[in-house]
C-alpha atoms as a PDB file:
ATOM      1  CA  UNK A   1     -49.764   4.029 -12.614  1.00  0.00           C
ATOM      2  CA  UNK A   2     -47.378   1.872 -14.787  1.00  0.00           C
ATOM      3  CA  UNK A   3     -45.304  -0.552 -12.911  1.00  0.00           C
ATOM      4  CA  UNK A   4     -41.370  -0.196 -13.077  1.00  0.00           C
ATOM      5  CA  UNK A   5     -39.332  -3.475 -13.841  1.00  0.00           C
ATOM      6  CA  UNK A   6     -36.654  -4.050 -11.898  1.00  0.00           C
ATOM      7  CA  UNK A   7     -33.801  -3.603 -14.653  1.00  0.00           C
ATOM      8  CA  UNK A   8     -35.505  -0.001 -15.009  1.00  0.00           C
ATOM      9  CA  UNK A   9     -35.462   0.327 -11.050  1.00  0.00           C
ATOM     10  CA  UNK A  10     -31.632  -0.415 -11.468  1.00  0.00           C
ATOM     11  CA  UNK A  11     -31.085   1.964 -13.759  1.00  0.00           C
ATOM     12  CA  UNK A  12     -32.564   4.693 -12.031  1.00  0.00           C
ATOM     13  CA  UNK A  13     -30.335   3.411  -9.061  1.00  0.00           C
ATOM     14  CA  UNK A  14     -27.775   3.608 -10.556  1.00  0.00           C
ATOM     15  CA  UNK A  15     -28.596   7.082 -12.191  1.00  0.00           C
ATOM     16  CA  UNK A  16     -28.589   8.321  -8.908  1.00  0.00           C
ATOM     17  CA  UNK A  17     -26.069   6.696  -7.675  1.00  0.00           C
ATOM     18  CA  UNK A  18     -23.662   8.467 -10.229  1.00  0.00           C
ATOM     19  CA  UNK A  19     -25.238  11.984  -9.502  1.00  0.00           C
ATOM     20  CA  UNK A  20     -24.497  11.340  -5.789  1.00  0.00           C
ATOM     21  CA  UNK A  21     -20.657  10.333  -6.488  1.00  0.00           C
ATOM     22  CA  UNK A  22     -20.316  13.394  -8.812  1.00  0.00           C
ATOM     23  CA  UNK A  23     -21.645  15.651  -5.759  1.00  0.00           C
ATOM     24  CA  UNK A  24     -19.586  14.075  -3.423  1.00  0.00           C
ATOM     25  CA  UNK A  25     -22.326  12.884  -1.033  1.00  0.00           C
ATOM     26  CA  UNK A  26     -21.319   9.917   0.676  1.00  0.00           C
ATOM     27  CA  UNK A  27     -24.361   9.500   2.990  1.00  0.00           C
ATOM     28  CA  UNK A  28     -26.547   9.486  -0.076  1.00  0.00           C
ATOM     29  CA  UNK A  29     -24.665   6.685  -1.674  1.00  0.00           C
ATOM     30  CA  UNK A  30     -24.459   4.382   1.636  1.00  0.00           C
ATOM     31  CA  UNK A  31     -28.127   4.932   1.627  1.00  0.00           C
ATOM     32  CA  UNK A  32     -28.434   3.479  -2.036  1.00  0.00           C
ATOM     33  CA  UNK A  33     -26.016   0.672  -1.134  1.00  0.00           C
ATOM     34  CA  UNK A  34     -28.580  -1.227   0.660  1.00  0.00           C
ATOM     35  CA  UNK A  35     -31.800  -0.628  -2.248  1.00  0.00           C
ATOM     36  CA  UNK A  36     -29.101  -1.801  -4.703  1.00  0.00           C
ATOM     37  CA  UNK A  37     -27.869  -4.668  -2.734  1.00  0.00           C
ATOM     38  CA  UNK A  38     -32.101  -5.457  -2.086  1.00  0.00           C
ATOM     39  CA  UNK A  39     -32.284  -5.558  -5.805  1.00  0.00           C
ATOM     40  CA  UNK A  40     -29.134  -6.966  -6.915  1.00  0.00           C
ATOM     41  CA  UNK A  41     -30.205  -9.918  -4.917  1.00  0.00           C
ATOM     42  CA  UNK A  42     -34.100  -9.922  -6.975  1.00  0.00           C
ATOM     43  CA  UNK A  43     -32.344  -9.672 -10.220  1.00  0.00           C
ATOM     44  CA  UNK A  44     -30.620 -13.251  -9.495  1.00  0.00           C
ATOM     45  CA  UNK A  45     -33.903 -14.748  -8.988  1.00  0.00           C
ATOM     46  CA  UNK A  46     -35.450 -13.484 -12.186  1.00  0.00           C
ATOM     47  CA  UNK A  47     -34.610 -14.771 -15.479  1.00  0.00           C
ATOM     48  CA  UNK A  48     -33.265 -11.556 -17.209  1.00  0.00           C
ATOM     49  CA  UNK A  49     -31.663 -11.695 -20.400  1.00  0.00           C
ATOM     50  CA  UNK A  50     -28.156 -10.163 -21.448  1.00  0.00           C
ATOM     51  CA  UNK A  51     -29.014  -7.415 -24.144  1.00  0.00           C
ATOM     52  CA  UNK A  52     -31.280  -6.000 -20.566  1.00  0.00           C
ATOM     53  CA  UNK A  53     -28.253  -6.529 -18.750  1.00  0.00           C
ATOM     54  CA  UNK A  54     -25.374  -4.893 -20.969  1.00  0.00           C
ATOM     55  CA  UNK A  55     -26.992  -1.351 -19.907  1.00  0.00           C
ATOM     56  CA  UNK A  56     -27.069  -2.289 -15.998  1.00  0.00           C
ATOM     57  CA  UNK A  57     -23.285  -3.533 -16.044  1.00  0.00           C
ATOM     58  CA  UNK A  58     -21.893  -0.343 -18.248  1.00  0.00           C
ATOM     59  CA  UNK A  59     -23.229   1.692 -15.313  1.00  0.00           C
ATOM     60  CA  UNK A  60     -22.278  -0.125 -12.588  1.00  0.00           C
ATOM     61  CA  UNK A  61     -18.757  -0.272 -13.944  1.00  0.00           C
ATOM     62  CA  UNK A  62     -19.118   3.823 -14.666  1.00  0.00           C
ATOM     63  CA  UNK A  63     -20.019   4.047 -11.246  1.00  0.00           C
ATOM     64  CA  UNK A  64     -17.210   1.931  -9.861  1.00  0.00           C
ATOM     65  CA  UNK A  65     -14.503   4.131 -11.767  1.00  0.00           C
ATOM     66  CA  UNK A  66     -16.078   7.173  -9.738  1.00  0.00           C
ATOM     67  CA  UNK A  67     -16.042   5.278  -6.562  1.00  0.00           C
ATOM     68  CA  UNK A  68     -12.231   4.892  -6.898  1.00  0.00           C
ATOM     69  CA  UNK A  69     -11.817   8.034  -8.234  1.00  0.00           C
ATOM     70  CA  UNK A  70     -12.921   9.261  -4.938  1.00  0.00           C
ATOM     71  CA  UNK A  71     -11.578   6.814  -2.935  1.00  0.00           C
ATOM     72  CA  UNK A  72      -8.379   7.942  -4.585  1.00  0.00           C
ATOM     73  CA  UNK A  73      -9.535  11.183  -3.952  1.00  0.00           C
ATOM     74  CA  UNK A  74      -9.735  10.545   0.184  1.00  0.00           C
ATOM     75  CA  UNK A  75      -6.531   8.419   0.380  1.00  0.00           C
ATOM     76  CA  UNK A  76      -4.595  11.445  -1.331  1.00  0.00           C
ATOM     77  CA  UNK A  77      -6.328  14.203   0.969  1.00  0.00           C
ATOM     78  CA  UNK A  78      -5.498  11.862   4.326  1.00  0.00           C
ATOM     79  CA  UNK A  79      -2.008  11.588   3.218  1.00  0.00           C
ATOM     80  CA  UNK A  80      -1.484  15.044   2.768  1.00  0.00           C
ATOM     81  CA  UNK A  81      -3.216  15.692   6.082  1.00  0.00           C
ATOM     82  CA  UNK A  82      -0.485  13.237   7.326  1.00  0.00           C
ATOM     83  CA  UNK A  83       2.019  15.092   5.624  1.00  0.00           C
ATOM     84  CA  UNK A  84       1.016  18.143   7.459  1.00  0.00           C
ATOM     85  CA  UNK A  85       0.281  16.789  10.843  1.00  0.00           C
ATOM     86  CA  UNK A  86       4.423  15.521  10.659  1.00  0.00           C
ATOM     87  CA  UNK A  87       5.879  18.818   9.730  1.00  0.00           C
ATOM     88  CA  UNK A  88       4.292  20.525  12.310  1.00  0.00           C
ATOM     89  CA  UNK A  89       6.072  18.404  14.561  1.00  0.00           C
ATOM     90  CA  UNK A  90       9.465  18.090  12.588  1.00  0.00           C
ATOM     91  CA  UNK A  91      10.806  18.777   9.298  1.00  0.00           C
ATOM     92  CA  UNK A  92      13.603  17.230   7.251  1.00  0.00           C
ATOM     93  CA  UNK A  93      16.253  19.339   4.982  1.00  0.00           C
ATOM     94  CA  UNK A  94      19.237  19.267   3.518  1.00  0.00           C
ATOM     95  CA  UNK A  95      22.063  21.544   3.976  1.00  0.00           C
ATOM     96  CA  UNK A  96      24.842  23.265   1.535  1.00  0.00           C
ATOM     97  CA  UNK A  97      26.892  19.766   1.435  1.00  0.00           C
ATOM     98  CA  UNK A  98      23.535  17.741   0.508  1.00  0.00           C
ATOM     99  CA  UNK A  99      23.403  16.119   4.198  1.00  0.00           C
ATOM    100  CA  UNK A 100      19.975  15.837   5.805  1.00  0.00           C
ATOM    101  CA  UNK A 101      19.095  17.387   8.292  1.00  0.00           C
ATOM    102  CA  UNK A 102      15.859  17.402  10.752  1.00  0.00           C
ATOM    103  CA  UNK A 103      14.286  20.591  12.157  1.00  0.00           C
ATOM    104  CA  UNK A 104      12.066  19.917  15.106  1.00  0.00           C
ATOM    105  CA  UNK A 105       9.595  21.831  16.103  1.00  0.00           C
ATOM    106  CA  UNK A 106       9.749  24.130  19.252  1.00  0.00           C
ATOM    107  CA  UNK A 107       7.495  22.427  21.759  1.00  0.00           C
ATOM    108  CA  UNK A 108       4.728  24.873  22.964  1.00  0.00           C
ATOM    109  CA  UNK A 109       5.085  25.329  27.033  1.00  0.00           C
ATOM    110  CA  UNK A 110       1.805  26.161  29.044  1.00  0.00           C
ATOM    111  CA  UNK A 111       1.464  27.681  32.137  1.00  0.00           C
ATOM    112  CA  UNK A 112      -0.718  26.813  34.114  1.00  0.00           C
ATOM    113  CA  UNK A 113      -2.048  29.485  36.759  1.00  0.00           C
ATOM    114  CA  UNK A 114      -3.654  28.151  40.337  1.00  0.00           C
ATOM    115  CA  UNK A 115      -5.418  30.035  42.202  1.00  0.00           C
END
């Protein structure tokens, strides 16, 4: 069994770091937060040169362009879940003449029944 350097344990990190952003599984990539925080913090002990280095940063920049992507991604789907969540309750139009005008919602009576 060969040992793995830790620039080549990165990479792999990082490898699957990317596959987990482009399958959208968020639990996996929380989970490879803390290895790649453990080895961040190893490769700033170690004396590593830049040509090893240039590879490491290209994919952690890749993978930070995915990360906002989806971040992006979230903030958009939240805000349209917003969006929804208000028109249910009211909704804002504009009549013949251009003035606006706001449409509430009926409000939903229960009845209760006691026995």
């Amino acid at each position: 069994m060969t040992d793995i350097t830790l620039t080549e344990q990165l990479d792999l990190l990082l490898q699957a770091e990317r596959a987990a952003l482009l399958a959208g599984d968020f639990d996996q990539i929380a989970e490879l937060l803390d290895i790649k925080e453990a080895l961040t913090a190893d490769l700033s002990e170690q004396n590593i040169s830049r040509e090893e280095l240039a590879p490491l940063q290209d994919g952690m920049r890749r993978n930070q362009e995915l990360f906002d992507q989806a971040l992006a991604g979230i903030r958009n789907v939240a805000s349209r879940l917003g969006d929804l969540q208000r028109i249910r309750k009211s909704m804002d139009t504009y009549d013949a003449l251009g003035r606006r005008m706001t449409i509430d919602a009926p409000k939903i009576n229960k009845l209760e029944r006691r026995a």
